[in-house]
N, C-alpha and C. Protein backbone atom coordinates (compact mmCIF):
# COMPACT_ATOMS: atom_id res chain seq x y z
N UNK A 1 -28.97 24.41 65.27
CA UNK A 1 -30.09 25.30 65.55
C UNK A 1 -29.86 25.97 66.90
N UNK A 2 -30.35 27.39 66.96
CA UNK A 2 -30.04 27.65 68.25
C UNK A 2 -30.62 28.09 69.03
N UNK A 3 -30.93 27.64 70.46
CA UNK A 3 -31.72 27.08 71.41
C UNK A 3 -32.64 28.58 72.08
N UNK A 4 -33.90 28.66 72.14
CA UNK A 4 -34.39 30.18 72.20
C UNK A 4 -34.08 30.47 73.78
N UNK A 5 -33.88 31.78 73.33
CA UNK A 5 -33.59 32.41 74.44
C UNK A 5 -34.70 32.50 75.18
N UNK A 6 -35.84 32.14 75.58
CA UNK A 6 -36.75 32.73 76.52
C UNK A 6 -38.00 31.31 76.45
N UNK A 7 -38.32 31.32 77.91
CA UNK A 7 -39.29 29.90 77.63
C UNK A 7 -40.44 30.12 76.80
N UNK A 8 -40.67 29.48 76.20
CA UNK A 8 -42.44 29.01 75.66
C UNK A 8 -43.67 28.45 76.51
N UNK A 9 -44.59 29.30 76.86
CA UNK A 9 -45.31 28.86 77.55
C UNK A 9 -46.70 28.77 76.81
N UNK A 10 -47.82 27.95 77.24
CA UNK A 10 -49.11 27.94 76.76
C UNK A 10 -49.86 28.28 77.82
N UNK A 11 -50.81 29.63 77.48
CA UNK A 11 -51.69 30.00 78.40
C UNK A 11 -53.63 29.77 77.74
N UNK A 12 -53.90 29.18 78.84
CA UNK A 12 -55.28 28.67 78.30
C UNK A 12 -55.96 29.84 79.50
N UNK A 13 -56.71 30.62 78.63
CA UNK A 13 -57.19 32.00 79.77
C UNK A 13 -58.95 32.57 79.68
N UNK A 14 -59.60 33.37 80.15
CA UNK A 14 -60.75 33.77 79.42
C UNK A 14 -60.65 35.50 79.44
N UNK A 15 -60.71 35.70 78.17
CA UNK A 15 -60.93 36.48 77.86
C UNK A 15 -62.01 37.34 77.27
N UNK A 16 -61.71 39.08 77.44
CA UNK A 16 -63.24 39.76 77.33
C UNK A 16 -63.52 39.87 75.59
N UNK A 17 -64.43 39.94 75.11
CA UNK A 17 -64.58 40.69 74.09
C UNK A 17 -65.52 41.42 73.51
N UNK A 18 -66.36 42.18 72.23
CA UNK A 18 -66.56 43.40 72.23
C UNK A 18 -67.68 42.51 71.46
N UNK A 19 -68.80 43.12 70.93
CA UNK A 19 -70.03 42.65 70.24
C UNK A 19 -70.39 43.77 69.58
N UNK A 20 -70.64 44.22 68.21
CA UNK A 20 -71.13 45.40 67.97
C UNK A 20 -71.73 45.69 67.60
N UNK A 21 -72.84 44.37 67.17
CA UNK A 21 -74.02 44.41 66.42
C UNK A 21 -75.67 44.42 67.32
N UNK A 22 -76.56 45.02 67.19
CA UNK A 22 -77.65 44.65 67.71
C UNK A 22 -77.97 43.23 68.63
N UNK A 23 -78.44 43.55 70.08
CA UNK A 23 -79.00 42.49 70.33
C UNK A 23 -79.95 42.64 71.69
N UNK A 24 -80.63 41.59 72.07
CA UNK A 24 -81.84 42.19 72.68
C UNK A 24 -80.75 41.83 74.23
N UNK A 25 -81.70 42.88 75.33
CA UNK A 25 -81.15 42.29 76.42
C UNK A 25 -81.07 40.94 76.92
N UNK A 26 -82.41 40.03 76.59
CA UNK A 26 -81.88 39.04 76.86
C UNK A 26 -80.80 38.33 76.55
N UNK A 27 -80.37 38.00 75.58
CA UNK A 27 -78.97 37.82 74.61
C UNK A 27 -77.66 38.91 75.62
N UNK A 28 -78.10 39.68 75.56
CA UNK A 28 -76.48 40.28 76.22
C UNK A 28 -76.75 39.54 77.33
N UNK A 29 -77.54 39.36 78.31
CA UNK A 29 -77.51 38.94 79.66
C UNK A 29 -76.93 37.49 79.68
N UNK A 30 -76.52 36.84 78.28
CA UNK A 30 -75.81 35.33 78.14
C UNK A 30 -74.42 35.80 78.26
N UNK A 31 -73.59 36.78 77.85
CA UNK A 31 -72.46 37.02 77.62
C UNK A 31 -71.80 36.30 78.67
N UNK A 32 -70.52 35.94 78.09
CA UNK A 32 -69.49 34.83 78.64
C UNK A 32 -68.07 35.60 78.33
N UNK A 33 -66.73 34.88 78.93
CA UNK A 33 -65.65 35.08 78.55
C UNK A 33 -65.47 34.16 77.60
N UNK A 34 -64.45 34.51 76.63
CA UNK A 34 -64.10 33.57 75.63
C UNK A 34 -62.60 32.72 75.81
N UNK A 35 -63.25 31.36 76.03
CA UNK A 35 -61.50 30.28 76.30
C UNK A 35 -60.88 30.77 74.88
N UNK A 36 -59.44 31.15 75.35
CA UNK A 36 -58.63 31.90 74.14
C UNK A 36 -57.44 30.64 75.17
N UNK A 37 -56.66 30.13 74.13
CA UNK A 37 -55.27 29.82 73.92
C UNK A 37 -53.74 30.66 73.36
N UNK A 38 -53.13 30.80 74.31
CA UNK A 38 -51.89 31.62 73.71
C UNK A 38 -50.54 30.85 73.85
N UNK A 39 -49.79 30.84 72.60
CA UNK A 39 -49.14 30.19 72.48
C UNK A 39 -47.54 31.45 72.43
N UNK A 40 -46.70 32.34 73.07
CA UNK A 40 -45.81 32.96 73.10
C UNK A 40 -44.72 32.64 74.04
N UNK A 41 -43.26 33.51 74.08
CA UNK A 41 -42.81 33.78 74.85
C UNK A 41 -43.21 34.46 76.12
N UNK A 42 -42.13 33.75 77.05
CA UNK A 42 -42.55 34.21 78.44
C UNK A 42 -41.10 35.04 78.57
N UNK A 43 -42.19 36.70 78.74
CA UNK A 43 -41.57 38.04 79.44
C UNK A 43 -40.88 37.75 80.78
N UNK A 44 -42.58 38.08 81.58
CA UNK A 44 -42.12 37.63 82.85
C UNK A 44 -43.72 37.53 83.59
N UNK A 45 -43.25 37.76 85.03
CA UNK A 45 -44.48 37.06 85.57
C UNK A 45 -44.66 38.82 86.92
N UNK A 46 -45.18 39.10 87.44
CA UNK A 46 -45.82 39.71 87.92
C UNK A 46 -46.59 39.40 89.34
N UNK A 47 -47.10 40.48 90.18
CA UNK A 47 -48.15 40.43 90.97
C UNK A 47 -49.48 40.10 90.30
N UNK A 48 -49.91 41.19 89.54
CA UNK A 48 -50.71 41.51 88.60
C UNK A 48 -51.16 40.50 87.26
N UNK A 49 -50.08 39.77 87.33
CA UNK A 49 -50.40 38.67 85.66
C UNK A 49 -49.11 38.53 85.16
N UNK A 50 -49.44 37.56 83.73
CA UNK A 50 -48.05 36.94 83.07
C UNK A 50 -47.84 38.06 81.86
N UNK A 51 -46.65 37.97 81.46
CA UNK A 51 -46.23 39.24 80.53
C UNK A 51 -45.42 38.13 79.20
N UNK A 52 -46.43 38.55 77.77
CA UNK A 52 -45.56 37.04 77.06
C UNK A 52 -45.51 38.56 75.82
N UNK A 53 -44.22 37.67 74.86
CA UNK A 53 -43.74 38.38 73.89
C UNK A 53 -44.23 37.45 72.39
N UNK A 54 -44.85 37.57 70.95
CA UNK A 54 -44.88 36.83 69.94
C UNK A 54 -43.51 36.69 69.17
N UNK A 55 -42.57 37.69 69.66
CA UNK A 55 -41.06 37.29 69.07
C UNK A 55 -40.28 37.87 69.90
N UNK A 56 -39.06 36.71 69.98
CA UNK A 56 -37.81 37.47 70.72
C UNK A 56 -36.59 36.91 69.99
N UNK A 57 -35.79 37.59 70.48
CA UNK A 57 -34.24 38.23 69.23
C UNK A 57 -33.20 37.78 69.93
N UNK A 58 -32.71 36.22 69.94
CA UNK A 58 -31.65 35.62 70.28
C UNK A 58 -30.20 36.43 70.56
N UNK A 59 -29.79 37.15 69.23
CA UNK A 59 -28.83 38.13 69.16
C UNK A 59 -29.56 39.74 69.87
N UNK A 60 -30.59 39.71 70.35
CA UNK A 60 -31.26 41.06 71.00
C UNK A 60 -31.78 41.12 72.40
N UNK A 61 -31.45 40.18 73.34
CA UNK A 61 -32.65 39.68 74.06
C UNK A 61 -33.11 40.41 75.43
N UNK A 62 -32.19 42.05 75.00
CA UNK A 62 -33.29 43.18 75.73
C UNK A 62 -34.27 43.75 75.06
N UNK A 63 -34.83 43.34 73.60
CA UNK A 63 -36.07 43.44 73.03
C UNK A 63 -36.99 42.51 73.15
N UNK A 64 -38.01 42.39 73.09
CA UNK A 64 -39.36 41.74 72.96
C UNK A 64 -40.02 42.49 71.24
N UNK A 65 -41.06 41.78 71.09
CA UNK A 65 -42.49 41.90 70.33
C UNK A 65 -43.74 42.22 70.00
N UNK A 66 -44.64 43.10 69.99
CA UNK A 66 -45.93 42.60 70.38
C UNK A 66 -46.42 41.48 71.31
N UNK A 67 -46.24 42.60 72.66
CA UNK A 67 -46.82 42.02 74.25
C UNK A 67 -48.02 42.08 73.99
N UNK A 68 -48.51 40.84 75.16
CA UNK A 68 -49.38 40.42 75.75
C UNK A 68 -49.77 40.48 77.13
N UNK A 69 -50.55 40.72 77.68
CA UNK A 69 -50.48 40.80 79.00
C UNK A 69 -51.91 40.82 79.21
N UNK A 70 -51.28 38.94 80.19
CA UNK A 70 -52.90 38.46 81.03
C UNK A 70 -53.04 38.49 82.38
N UNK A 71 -54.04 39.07 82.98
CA UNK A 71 -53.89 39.38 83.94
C UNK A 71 -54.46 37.48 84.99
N UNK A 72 -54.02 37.52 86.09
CA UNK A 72 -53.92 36.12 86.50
C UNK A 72 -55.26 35.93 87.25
N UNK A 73 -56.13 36.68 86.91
CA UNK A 73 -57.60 36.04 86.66
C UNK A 73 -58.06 35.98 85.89
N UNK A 74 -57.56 35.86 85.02
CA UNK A 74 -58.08 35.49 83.52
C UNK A 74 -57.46 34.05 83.53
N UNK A 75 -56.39 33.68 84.22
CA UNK A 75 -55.50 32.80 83.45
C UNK A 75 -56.44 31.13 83.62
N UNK A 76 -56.83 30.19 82.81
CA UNK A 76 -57.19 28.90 83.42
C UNK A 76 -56.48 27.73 83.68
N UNK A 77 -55.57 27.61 82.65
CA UNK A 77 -54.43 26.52 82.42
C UNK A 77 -53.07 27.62 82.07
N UNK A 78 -51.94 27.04 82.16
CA UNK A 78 -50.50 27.49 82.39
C UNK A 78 -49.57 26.23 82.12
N UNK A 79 -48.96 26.33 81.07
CA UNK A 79 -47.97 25.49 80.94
C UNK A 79 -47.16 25.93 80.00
N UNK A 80 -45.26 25.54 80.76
CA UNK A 80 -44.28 25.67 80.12
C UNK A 80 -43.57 24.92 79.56
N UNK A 81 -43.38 24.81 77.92
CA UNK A 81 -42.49 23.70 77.32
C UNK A 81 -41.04 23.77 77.58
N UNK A 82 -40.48 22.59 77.32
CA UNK A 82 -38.88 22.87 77.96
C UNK A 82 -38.30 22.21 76.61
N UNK A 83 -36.96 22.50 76.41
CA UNK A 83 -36.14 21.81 75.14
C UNK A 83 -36.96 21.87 74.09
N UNK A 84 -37.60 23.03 73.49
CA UNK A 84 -38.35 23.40 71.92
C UNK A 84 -36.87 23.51 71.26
């Protein structure tokens, strides 16, 4: 098997999201970020936040995938697996 080219990291982050149905102000005034888990390749890392890829190309590995990009106030937990 052969060994991926790029680390795997798990980002535990909060993220925004959209509501589109009716609701009274009180109810919006609860709005929260949502704990989202991401499980991808790690691009790279930044001033600004972490940069992760959902596929990368052993035989390609100046391509990436469908990026992600969290900015590092969003981020809550951060961890990188080693030897997947």
């Amino acid at each position: 098997m052969t060994k991926v080219c790029r680390p795997v990291v798990e980002i535990r982050w909060l993220d925004a999201h959209v509501s589109t149905c009716d609701m009274s102000v009180k109810e919006a005034k609860k709005q929260k970020p949502v704990l989202t888990t991401t499980v991808a390749f790690l691009v790279a890392e930044n001033e600004h936040g972490v940069v992760l890829a959902t596929d990368s190309y052993p035989k390609d590995p100046k391509n990436v995938k469908i990026i992600n990009f969290i900015p590092w106030g969003c981020v809550a937990e951060y961890y990188e697996y080693e030897d997947i």
